[in-house]
Protein backbone atom coordinates (compact mmCIF):
# COMPACT_ATOMS: atom_id res chain seq x y z
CA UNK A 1 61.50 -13.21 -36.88
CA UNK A 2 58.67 -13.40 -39.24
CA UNK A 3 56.24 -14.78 -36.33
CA UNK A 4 57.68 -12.30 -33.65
CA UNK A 5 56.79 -9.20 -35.86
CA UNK A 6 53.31 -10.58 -37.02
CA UNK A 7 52.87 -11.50 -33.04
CA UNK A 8 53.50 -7.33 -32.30
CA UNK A 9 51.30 -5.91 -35.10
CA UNK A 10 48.96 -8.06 -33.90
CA UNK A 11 50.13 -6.62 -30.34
CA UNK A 12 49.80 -3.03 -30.97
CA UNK A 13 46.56 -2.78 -33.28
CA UNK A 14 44.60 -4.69 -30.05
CA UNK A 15 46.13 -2.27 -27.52
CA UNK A 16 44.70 0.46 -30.02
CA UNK A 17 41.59 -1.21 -30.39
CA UNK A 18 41.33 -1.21 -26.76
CA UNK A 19 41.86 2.01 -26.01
CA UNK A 20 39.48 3.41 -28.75
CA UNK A 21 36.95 1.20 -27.28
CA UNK A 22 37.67 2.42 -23.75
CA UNK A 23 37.48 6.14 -24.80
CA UNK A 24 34.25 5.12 -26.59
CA UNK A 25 32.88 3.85 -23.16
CA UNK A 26 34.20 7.10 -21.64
CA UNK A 27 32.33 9.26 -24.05
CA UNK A 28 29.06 7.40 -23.41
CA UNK A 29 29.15 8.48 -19.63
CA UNK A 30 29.53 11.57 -20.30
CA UNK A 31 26.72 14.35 -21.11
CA UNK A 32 27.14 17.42 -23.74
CA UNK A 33 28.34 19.07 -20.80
CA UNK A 34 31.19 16.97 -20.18
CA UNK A 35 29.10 15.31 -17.17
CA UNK A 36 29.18 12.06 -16.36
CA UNK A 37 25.81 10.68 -16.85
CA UNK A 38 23.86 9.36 -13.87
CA UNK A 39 23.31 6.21 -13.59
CA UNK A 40 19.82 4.56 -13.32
CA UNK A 41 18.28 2.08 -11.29
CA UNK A 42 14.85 0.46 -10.64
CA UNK A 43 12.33 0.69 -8.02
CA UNK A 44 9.59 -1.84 -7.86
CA UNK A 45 5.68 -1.53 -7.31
CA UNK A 46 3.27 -4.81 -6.52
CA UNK A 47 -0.37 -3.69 -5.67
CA UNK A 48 -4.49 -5.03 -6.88
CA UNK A 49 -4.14 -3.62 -10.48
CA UNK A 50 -7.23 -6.01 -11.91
CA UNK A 51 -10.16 -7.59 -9.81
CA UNK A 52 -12.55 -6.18 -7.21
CA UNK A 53 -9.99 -4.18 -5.54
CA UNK A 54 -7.86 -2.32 -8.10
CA UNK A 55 -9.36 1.36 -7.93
CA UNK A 56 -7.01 1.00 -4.25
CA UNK A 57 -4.01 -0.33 -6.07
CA UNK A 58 -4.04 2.01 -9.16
CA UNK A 59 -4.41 4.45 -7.27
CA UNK A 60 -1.03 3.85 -5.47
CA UNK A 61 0.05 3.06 -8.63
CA UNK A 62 -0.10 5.97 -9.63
CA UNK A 63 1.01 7.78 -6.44
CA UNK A 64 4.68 6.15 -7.19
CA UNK A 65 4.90 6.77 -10.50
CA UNK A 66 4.27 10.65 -9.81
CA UNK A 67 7.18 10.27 -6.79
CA UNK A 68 9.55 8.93 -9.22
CA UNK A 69 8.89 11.78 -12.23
CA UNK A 70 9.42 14.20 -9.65
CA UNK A 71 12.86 12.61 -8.51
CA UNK A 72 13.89 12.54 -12.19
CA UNK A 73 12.94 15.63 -13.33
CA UNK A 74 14.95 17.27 -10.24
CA UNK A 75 17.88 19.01 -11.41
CA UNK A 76 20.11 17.43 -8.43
CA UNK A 77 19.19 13.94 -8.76
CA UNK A 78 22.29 11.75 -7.88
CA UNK A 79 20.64 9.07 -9.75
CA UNK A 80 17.77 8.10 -12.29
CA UNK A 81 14.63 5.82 -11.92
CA UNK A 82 12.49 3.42 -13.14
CA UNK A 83 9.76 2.26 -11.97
CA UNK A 84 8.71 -1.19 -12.57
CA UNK A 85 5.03 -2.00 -11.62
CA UNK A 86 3.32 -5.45 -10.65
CA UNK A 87 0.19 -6.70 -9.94
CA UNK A 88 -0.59 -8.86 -7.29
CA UNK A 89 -4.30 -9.20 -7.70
CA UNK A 90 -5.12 -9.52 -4.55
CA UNK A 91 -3.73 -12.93 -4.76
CA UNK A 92 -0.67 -14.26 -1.91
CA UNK A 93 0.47 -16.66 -4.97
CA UNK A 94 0.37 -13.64 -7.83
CA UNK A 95 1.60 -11.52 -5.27
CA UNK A 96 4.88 -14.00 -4.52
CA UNK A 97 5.96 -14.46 -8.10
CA UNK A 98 5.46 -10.60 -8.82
CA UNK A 99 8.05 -10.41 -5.78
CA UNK A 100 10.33 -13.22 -6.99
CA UNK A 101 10.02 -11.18 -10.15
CA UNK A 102 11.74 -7.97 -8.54
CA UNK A 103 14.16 -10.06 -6.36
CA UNK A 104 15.61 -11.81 -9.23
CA UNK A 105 16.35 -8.43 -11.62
CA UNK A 106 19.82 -7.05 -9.91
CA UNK A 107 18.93 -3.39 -11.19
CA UNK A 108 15.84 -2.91 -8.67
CA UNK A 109 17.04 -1.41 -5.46
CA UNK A 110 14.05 -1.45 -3.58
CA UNK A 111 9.98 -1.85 -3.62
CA UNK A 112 6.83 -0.81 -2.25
CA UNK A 113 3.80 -3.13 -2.36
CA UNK A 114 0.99 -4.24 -1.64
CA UNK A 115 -3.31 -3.19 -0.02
CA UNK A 116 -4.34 -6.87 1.05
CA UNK A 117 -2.79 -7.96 4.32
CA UNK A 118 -2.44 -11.85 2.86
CA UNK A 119 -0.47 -10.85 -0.22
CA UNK A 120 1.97 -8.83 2.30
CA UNK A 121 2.52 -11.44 4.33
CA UNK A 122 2.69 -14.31 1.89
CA UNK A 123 5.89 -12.00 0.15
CA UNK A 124 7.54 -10.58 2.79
CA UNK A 125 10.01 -13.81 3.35
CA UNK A 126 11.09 -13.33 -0.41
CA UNK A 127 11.65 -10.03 0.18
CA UNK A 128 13.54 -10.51 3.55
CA UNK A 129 15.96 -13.43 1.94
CA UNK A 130 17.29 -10.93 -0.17
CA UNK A 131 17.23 -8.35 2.10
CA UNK A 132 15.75 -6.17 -0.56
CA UNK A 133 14.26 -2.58 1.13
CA UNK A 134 10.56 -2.93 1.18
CA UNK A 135 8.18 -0.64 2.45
CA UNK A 136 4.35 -1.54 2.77
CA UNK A 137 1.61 1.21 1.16
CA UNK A 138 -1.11 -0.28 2.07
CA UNK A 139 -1.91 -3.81 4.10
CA UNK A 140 -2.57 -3.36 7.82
CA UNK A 141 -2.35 -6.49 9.22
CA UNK A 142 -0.74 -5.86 13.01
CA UNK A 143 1.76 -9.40 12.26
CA UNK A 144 3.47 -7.81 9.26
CA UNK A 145 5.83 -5.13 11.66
CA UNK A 146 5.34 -7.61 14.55
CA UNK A 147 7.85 -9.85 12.36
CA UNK A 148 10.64 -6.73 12.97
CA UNK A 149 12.10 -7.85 9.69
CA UNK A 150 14.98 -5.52 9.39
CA UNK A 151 14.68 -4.84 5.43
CA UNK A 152 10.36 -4.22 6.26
CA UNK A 153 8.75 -0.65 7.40
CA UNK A 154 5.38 0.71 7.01
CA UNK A 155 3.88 3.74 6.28
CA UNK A 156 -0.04 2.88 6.78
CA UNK A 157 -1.48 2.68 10.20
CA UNK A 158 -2.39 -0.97 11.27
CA UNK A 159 -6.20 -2.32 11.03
CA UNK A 160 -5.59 -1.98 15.49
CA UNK A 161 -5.11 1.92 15.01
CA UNK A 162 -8.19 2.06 12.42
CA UNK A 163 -10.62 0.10 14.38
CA UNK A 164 -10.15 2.06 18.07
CA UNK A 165 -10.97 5.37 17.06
CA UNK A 166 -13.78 4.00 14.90
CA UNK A 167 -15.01 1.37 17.76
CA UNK A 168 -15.42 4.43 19.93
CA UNK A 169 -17.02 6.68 17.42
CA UNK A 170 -19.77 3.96 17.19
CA UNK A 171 -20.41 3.77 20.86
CA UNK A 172 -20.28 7.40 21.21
CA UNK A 173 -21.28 8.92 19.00
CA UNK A 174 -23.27 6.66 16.81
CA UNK A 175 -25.24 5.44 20.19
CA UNK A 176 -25.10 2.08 18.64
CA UNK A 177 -25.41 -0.62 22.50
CA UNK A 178 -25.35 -3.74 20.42
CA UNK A 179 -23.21 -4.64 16.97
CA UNK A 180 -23.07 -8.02 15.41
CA UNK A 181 -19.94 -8.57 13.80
CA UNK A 182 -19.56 -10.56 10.57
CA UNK A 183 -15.64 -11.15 9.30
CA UNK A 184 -13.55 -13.05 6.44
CA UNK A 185 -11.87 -16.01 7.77
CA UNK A 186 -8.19 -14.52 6.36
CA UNK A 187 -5.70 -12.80 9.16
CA UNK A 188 -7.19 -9.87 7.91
CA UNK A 189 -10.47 -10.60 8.75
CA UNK A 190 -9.87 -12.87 12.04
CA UNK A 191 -7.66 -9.24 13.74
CA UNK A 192 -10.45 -6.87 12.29
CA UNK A 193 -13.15 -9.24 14.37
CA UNK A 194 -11.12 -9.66 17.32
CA UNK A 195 -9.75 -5.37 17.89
CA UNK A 196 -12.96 -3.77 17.00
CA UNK A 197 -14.75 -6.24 19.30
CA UNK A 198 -12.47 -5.50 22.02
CA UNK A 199 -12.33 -1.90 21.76
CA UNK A 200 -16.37 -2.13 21.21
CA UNK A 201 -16.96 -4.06 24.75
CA UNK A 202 -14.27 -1.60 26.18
CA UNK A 203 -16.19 1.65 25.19
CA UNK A 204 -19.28 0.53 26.62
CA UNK A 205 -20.95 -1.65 24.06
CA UNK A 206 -22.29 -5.27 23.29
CA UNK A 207 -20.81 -7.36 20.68
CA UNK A 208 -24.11 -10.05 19.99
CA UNK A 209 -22.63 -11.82 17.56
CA UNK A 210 -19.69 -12.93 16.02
CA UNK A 211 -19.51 -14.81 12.34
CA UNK A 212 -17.27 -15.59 10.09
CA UNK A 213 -16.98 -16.82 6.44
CA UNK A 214 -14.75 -17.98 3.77
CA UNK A 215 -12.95 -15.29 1.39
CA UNK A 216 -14.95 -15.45 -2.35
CA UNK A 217 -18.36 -16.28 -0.66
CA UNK A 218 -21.31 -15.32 -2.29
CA UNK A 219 -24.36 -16.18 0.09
CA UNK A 220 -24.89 -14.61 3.79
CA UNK A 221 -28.37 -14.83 3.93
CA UNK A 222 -28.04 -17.14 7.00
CA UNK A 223 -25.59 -15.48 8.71
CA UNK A 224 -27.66 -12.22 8.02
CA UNK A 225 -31.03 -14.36 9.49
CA UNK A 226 -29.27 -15.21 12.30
CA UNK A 227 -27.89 -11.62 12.93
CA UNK A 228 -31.67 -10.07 12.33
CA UNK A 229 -33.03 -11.65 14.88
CA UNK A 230 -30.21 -10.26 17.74
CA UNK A 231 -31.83 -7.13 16.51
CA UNK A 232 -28.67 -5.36 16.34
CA UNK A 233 -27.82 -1.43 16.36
CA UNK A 234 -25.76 -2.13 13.63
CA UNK A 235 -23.42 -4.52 11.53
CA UNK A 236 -19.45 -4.57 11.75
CA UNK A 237 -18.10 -5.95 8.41
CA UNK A 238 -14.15 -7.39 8.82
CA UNK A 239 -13.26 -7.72 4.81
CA UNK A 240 -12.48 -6.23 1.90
CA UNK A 241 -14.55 -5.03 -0.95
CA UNK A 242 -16.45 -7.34 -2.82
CA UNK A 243 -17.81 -9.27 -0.36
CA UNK A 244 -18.51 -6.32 1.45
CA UNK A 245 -21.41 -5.29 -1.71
CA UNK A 246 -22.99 -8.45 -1.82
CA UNK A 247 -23.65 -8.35 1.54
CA UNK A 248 -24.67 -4.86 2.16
CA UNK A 249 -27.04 -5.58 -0.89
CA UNK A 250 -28.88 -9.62 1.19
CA UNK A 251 -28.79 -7.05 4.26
CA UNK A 252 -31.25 -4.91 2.02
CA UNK A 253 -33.09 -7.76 1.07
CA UNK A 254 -33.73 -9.54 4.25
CA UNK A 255 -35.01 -5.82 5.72
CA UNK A 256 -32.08 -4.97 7.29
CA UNK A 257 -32.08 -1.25 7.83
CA UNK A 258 -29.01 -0.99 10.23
CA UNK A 259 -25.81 0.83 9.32
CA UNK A 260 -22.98 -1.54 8.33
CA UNK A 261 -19.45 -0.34 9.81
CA UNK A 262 -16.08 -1.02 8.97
CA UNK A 263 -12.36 0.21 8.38
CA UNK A 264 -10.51 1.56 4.95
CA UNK A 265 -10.78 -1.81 3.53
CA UNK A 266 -14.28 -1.29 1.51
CA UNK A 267 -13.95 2.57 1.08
CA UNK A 268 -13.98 2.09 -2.73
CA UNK A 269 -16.53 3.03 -5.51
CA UNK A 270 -16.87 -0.60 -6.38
CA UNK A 271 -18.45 -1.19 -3.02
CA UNK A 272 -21.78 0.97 -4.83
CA UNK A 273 -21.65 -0.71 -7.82
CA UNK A 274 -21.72 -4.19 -6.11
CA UNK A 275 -23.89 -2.98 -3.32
CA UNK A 276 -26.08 -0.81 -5.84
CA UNK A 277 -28.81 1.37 -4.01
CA UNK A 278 -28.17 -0.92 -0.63
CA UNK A 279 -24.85 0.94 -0.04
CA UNK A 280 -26.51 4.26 1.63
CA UNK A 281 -25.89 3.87 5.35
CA UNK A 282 -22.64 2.08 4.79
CA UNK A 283 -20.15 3.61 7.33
CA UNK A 284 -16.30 3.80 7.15
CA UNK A 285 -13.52 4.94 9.84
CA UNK A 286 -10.63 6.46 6.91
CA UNK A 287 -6.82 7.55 8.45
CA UNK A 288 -6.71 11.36 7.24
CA UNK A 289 -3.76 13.01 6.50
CA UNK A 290 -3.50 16.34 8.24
CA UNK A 291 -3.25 18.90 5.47
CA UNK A 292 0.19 20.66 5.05
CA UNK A 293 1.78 21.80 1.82
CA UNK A 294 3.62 18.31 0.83
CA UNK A 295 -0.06 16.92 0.77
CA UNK A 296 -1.69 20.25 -1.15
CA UNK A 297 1.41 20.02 -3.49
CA UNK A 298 1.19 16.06 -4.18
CA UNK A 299 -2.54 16.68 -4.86
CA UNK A 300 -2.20 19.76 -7.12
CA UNK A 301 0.91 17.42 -9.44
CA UNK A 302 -1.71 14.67 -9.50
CA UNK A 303 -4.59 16.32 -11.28
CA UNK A 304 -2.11 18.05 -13.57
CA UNK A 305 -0.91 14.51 -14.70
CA UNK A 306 -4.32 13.74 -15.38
CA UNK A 307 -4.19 10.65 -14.61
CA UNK A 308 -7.04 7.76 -15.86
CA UNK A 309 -7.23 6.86 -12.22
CA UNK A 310 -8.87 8.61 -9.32
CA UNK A 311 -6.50 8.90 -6.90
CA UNK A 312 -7.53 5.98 -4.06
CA UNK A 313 -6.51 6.79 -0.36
CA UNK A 314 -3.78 5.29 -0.79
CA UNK A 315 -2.18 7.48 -3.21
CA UNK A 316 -0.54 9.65 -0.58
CA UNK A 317 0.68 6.33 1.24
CA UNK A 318 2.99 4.54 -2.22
CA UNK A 319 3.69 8.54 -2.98
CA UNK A 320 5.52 8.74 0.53
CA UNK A 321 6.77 5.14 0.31
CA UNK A 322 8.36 5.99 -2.91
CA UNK A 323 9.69 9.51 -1.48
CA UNK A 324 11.34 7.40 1.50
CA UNK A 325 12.96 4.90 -0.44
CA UNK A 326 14.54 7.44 -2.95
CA UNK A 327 15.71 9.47 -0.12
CA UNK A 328 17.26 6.40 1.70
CA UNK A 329 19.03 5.43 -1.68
CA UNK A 330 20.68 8.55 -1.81
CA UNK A 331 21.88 8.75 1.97
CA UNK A 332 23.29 5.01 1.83
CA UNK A 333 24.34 4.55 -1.44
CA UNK A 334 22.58 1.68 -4.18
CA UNK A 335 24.72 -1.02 -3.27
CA UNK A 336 24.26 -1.65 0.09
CA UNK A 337 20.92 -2.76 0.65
CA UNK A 338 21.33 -3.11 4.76
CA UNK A 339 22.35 0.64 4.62
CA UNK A 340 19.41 1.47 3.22
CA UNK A 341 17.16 -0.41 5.67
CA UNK A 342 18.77 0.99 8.42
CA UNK A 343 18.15 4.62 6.65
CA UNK A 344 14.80 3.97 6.01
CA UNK A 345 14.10 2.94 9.90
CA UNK A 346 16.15 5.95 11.23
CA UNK A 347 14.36 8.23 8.50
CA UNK A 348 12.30 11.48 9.80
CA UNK A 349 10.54 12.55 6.39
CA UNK A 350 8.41 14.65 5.53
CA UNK A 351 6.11 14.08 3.19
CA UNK A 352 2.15 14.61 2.55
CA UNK A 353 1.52 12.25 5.51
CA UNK A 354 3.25 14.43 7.61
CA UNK A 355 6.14 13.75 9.84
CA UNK A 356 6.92 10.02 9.21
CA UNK A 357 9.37 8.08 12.22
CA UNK A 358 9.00 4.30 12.60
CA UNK A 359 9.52 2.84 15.68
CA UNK A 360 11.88 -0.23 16.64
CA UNK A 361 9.87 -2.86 14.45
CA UNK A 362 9.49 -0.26 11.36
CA UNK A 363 5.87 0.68 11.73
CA UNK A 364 4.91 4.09 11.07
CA UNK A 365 4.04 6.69 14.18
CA UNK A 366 2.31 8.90 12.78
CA UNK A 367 -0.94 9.45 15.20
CA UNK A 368 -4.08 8.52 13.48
CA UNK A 369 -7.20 10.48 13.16
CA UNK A 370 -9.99 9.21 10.95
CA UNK A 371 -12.79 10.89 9.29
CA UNK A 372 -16.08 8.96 9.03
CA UNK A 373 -17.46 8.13 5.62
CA UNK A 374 -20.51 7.39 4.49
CA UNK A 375 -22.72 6.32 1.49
CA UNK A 376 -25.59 8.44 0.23
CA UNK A 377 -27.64 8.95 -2.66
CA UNK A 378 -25.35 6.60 -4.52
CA UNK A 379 -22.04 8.58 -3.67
CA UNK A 380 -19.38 8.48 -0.67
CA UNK A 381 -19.21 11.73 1.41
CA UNK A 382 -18.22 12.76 4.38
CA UNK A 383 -20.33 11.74 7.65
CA UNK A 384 -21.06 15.20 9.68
């Protein structure tokens, strides 16, 4: 008897710890307001944050982090947010264990990464073995929607929609008959050469030359010597920033007086500091946003953050990532991560992009207009 009533004491005080612990629990999820708290859940961000290109990638940066204050300060939020940021710079191999990173925490629901086309590629199988929803900011390569991974979609244009309008503008407009073209040896470098050389030969003009060079070199002097003496109307450039300057500044040197042309890639402020006063004449192609009030809006929040960052033009592209995902999470749900894919592909947002549908492979179809930019005096305006 003795061990039967100890064994019931013992019994009935652990039911009532129980319960006291289960109303404690209750309590916790609930607000002042007898609410039940939301719950909160992570969104990941992997872009350049250090090296040569991270004005693009803070710039996003910061573009996402101003989508998710919004969501949380909304009074109708089904759930909260954090955001959990990563940098890749501009590295496939940072750029894969920043994605392993996100992959492996069970609380992030989704992610949006990435400017350089090699990064993107090198961690969209980590992303696509977990099926984790990932939508691209930034990289252009045509072969990351040409995959039609299910859990991918992409809100930037591809380097094929960049380099026809601006192709044509240099024929045209530009009256350049002959362009030498000098590209990276990367994917990203290898497309730009062979779409703006196409759409080049089909609008009329004569592509001279056609070199190429390892990513991280510092010397083009003799592909520049070679180049000078085709005499050509002006340079194409397929790369990114960096390498962009130095050679911008040996075109300078060598006498070189002809515009260099090329896509979004180099439209950064670093390009002038690398380039110094050999950047004037430097000539970009940008995707513009049409202005409507999302765009206005998004602008008008991001100077009252004051952010340390200028935005990059790529702020409006993670800002409308970020947008999409959140609004995907709350049609399908957080725990079904094919849901949300399928959301995301079927989504018509709209955003300060403008209408953004993606067709059967999840790139974006939004029409692309670019505005030519140029360097002068030290400063990138607008090319009348």
């Amino acid at each position: 008897m003795h061990g039967s009533s100890t064994f019931s004491a013992f019994s009935r005080a652990r039911r009532r710890h129980l319960a006291a612990g289960l109303a404690l629990a209750g309590a916790g999820l609930l607000l002042s307001g007898g609410v039940l708290a939301q719950p909160t859940v992570k969104l990941g961000f992997i872009g350049p944050l250090s090296g040569g290109n991270a004005q693009q990638g803070l710039g996003a940066k910061n573009g996402f982090l101003l989508a998710i204050d919004q969501w949380n300060a909304a009074p109708d939020a089904p759930f909260k947010v954090q955001g959990v940021v990563l940098d890749d710079a501009s590295d496939p191999q940072t750029g894969v264990s920043a994605a392993l990173k996100l992959v492996n925490d069970r609380s992030v629901v989704g992610a949006t990464g990435h400017w350089n086309s090699p990064v993107a590629l090198a961690t969209l199988p980590v992303f696509h073995r977990s099926q984790m929803p990932f939508i691209v900011w930034g990289a252009i390569s045509p072969k990351i929607t040409e995959q039609n991974l299910p859990n991918t979609t992409r809100v930037t244009p591809t380097l094929v929609n960049e380099n026809k309008p601006l192709a044509q503008w240099a024929a045209g407009e530009l009256g350049a008959k002959k362009i030498a073209i000098v590209s990276d040896t990367s994917d990203y470098g290898r497309a730009n050469e062979t779409w703006f050389g196409t759409f080049f030969k089909e609008a009329g003009g004569q592509v001279v030359a056609s070199e190429s060079f390892p990513v991280g070199t510092t010397d083009f002097r003799a592909i520049l010597t070679k180049v000078r003496g085709l005499q050509p109307d002006a340079v194409y450039f397929g790369g990114v920033i960096t390498e962009a300057g130095i050679l911008r500044r040996q075109m300078a040197d060598l006498g070189m007086k002809q515009p260099m042309l090329s896509i979004s890639g180099i439209f950064d402020p670093q390009l002038i500091k690398i380039a110094g006063a050999a950047a004037d004449g430097v000539m970009v192609g940008v995707p513009v946003a049409q202005n409507n009030p999302k765009l206005e809006a998004m602008n008008k929040a991001y100077a009252e953050k004051g952010y340390a960052e200028a935005q990059s033009p790529y702020t409006k592209y993670a800002y409308d990532a970020t947008g999409l995902l959140l609004d995907a999470l709350k049609t399908a749900g957080l725990k079904d991560k094919a849901a949300v894919a399928k959301a995301i592909r079927a989504a018509r947002y709209d955003g300060a992009l403008g209408t953004t549908t993606f067709d059967e492979n999840g790139q974006t179809q939004i029409p692309v207009d670019i505005q030519i930019h140029t360097v002068k005096n030290g400063e990138w305006v607008k090319h009348e």
